[in-house]
N, C-alpha and C. Protein backbone atom coordinates (compact mmCIF):
# COMPACT_ATOMS: atom_id res chain seq x y z
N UNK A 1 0.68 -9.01 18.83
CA UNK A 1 0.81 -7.73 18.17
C UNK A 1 0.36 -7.79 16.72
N UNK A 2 0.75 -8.90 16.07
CA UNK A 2 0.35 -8.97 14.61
C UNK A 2 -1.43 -8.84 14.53
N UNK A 3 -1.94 -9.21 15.41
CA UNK A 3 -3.53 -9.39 15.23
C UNK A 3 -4.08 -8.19 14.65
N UNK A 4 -4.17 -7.12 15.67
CA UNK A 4 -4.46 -5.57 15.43
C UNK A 4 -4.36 -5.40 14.10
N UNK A 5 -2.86 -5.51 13.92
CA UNK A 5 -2.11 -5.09 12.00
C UNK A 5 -3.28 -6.00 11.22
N UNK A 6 -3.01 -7.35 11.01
CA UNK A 6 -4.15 -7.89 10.42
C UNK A 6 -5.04 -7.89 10.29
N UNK A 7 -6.16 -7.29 11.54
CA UNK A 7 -7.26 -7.12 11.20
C UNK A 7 -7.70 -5.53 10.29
N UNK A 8 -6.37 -4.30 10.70
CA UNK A 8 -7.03 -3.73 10.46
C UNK A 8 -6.61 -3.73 8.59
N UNK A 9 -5.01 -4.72 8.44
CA UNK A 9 -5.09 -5.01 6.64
C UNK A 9 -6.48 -5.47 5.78
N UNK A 10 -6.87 -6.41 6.77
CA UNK A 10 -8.07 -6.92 6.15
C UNK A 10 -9.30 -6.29 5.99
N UNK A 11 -9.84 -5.30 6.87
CA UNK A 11 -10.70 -4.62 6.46
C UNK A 11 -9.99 -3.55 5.55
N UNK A 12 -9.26 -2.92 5.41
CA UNK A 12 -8.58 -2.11 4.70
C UNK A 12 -8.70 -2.83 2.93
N UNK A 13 -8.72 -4.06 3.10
CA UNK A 13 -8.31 -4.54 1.55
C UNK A 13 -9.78 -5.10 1.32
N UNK A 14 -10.79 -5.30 2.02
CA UNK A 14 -12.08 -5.11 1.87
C UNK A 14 -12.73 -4.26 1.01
N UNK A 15 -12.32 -2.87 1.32
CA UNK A 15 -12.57 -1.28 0.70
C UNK A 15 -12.78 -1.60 -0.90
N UNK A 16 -11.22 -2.69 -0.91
CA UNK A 16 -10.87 -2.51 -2.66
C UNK A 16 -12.00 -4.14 -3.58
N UNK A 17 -13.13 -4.09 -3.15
CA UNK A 17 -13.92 -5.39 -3.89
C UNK A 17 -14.21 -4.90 -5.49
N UNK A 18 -13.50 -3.91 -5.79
CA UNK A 18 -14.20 -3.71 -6.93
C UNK A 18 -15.33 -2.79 -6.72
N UNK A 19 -16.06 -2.76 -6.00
CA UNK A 19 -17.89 -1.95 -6.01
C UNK A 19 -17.39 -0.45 -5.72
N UNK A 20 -16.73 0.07 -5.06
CA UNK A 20 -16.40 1.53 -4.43
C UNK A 20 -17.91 1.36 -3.75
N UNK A 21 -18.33 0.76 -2.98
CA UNK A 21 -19.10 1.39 -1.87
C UNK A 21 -19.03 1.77 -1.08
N UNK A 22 -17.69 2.31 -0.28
CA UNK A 22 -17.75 2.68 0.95
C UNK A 22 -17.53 4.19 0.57
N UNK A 23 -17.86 4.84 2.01
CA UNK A 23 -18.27 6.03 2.42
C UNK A 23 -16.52 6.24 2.42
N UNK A 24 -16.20 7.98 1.51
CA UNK A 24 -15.00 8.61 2.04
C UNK A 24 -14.60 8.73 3.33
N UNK A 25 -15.47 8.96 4.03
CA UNK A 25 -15.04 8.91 5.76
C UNK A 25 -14.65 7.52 6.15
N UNK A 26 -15.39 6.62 6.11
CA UNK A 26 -14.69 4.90 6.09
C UNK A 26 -13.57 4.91 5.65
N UNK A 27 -13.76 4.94 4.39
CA UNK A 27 -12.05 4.87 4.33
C UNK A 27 -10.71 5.32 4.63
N UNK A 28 -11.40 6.22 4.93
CA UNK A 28 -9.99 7.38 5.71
C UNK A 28 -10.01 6.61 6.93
N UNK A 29 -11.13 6.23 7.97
CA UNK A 29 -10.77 5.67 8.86
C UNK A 29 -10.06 4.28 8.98
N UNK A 30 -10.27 3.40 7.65
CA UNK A 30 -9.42 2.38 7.50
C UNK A 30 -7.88 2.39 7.41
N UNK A 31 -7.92 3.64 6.52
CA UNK A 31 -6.46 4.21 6.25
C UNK A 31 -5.66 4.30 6.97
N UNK A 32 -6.64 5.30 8.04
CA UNK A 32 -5.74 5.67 9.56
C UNK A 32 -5.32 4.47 10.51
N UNK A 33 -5.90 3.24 10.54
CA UNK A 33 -6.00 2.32 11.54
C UNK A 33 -4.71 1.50 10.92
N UNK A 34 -4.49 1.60 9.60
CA UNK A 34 -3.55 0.60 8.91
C UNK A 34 -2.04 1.05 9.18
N UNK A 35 -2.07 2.86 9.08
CA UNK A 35 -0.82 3.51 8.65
C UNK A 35 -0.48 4.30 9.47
N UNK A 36 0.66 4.33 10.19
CA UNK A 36 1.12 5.40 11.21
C UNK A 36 0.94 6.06 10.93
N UNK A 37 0.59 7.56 11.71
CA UNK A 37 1.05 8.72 11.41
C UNK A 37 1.69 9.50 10.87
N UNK A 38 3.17 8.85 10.99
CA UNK A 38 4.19 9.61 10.21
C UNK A 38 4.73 8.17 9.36
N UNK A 39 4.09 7.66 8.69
CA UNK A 39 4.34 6.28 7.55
C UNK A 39 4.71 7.50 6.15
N UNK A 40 5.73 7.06 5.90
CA UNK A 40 6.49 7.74 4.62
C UNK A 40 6.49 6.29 3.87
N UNK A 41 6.36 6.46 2.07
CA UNK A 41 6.33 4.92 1.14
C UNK A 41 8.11 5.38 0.84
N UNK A 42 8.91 4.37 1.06
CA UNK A 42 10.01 4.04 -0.02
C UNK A 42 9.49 3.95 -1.38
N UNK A 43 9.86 4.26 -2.46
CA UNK A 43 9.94 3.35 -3.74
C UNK A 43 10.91 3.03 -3.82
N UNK A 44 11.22 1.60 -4.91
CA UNK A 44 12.21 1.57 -4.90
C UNK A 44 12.86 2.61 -6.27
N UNK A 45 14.00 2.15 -6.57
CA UNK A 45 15.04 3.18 -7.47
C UNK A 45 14.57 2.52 -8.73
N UNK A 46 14.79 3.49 -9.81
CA UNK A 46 14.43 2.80 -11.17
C UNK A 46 15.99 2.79 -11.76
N UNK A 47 16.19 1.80 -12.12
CA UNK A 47 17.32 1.18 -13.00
C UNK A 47 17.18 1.63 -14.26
N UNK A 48 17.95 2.32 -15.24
CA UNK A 48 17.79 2.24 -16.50
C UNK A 48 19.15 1.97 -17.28
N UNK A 49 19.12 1.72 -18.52
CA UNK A 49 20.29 1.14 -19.91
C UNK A 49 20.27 2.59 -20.46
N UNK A 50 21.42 3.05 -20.04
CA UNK A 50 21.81 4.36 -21.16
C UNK A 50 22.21 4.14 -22.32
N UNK A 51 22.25 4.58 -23.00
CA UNK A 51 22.50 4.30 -24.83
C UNK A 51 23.90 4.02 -24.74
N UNK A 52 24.82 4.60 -23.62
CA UNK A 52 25.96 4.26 -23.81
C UNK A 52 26.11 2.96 -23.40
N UNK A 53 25.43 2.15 -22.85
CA UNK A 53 25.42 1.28 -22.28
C UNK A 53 26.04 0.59 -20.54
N UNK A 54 25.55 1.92 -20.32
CA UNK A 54 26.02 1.96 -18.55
C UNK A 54 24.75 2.08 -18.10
N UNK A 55 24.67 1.34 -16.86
CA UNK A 55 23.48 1.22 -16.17
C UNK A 55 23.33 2.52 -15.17
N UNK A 56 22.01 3.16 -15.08
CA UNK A 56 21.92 4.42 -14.28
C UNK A 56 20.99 4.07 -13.00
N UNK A 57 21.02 4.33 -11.82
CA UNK A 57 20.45 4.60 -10.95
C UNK A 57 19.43 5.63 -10.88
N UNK A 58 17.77 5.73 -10.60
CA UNK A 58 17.26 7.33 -11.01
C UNK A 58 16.66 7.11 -9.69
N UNK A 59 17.22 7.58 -8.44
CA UNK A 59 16.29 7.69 -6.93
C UNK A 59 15.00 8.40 -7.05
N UNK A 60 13.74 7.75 -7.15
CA UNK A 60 12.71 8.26 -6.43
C UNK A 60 12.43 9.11 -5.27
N UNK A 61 11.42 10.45 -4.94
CA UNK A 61 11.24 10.86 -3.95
C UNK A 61 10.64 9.71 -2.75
N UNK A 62 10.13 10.06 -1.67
CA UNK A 62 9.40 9.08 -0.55
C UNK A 62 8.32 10.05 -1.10
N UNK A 63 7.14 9.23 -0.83
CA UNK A 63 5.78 9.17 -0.52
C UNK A 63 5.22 10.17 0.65
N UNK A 64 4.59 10.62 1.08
CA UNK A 64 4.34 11.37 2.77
C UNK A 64 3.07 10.68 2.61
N UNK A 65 2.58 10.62 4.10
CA UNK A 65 1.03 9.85 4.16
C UNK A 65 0.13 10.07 3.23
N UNK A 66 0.08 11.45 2.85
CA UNK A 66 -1.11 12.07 2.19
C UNK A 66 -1.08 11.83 0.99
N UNK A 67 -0.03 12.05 0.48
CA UNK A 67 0.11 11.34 -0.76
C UNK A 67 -0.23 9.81 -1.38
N UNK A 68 -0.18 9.10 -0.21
CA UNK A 68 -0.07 7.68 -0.34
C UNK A 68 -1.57 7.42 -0.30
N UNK A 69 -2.35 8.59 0.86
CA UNK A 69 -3.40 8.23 1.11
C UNK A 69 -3.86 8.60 -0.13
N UNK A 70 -3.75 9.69 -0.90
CA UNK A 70 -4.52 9.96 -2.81
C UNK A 70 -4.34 8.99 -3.35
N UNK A 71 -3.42 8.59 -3.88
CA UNK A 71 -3.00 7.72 -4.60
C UNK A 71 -4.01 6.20 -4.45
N UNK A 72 -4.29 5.99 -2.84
CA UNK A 72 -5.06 5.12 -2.81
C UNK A 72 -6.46 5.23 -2.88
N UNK A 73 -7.00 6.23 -2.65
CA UNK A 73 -7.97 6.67 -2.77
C UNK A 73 -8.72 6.97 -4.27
N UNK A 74 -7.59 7.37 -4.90
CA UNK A 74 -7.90 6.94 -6.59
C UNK A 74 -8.05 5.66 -6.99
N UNK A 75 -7.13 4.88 -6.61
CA UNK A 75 -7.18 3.17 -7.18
C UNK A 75 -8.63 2.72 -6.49
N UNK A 76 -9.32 3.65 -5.01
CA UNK A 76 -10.60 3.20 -4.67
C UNK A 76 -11.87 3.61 -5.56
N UNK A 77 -11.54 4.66 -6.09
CA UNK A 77 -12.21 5.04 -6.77
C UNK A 77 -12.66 4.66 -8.07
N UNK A 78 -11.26 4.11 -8.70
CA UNK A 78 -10.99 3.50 -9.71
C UNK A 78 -11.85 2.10 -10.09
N UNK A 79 -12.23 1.36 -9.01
CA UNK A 79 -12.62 0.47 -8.55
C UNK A 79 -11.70 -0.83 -8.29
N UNK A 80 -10.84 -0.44 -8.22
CA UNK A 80 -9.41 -1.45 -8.06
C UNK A 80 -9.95 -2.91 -7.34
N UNK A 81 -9.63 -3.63 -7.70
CA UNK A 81 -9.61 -5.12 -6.66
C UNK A 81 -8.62 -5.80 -5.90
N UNK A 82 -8.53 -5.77 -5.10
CA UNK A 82 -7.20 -6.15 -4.04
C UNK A 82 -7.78 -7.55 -3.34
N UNK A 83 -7.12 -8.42 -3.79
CA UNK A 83 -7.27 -10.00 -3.38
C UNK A 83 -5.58 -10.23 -2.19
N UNK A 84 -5.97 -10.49 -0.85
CA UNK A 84 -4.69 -11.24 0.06
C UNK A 84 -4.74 -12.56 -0.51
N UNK A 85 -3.54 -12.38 -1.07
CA UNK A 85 -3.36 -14.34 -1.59
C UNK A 85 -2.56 -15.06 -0.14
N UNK A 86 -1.67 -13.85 0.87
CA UNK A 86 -0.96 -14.64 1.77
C UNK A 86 -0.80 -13.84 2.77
N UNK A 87 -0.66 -14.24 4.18
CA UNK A 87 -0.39 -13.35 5.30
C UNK A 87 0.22 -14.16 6.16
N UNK A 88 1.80 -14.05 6.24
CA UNK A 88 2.01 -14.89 7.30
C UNK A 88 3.29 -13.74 8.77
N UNK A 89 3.65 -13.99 9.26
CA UNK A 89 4.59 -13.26 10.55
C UNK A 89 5.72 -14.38 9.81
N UNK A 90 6.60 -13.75 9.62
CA UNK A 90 8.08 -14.18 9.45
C UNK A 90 8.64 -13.83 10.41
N UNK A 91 8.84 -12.86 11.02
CA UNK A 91 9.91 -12.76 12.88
C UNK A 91 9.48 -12.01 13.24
N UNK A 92 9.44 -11.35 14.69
CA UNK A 92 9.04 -10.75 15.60
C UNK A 92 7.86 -9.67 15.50
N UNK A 93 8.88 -8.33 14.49
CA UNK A 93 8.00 -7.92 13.77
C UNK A 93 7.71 -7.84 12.56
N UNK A 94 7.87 -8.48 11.74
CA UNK A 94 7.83 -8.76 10.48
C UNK A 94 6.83 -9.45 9.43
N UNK A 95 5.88 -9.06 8.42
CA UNK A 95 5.29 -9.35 8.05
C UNK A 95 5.32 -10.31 6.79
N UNK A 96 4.92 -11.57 5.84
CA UNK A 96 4.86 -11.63 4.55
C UNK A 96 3.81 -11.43 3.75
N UNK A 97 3.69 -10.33 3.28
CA UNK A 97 2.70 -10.26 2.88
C UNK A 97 2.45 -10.40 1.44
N UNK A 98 1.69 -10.64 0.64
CA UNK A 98 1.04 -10.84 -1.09
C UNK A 98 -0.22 -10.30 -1.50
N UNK A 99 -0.15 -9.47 -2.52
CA UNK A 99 -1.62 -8.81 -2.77
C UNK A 99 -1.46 -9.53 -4.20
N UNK A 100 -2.84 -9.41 -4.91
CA UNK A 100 -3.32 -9.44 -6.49
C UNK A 100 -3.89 -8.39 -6.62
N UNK A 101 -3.60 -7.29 -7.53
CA UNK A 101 -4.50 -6.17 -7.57
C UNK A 101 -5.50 -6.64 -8.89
């Protein structure tokens, strides 16, 4: 099962060499092959030091695909570089994964 996922991470992190050469339609199709359908992003929560000195919790919204898909689509644009330093299966379904942007 992991194969599929991997191959289609790896062409997916291809996209990001720095050059932006690929075609908007490519990439959407990379996008699609990587990310479910209904794939929502967690962020995590931002922690902050109030002046009073109590720590605050500030929950982030989720992500929806489309959003996630702009967002990446700018950093493609951007010419972002995305290096896999690691890919390994930790359990069943479970991934470890490491980027360098």
């Amino acid at each position: 099962m992991s194969y599929p996922f991997e191959l289609a991470l790896r062409q997916y992190i291809a996209a990001f060499d720095g050059t932006n050469n690929i075609s908007p339609a490519e990439f959407q199709t990379r996008f699609d092959n990587l990310y479910h359908q209904y794939f929502t992003f967690l962020p995590k929560d931002e922690k902050a030091m109030g002046e009073d000195g109590f720590t605050t919790i500030k929950s982030k919204e989720p992500l929806t695909r489309e959003e996630v898909f702009e967002r990446e689509a700018s950093k493609l644009a951007d010419g972002t570089k995305v290096t896999l330093i690691h890919f390994r299966k930790i359990g069943l379904d479970c991934m470890d994964i490491k980027l360098r942007l």
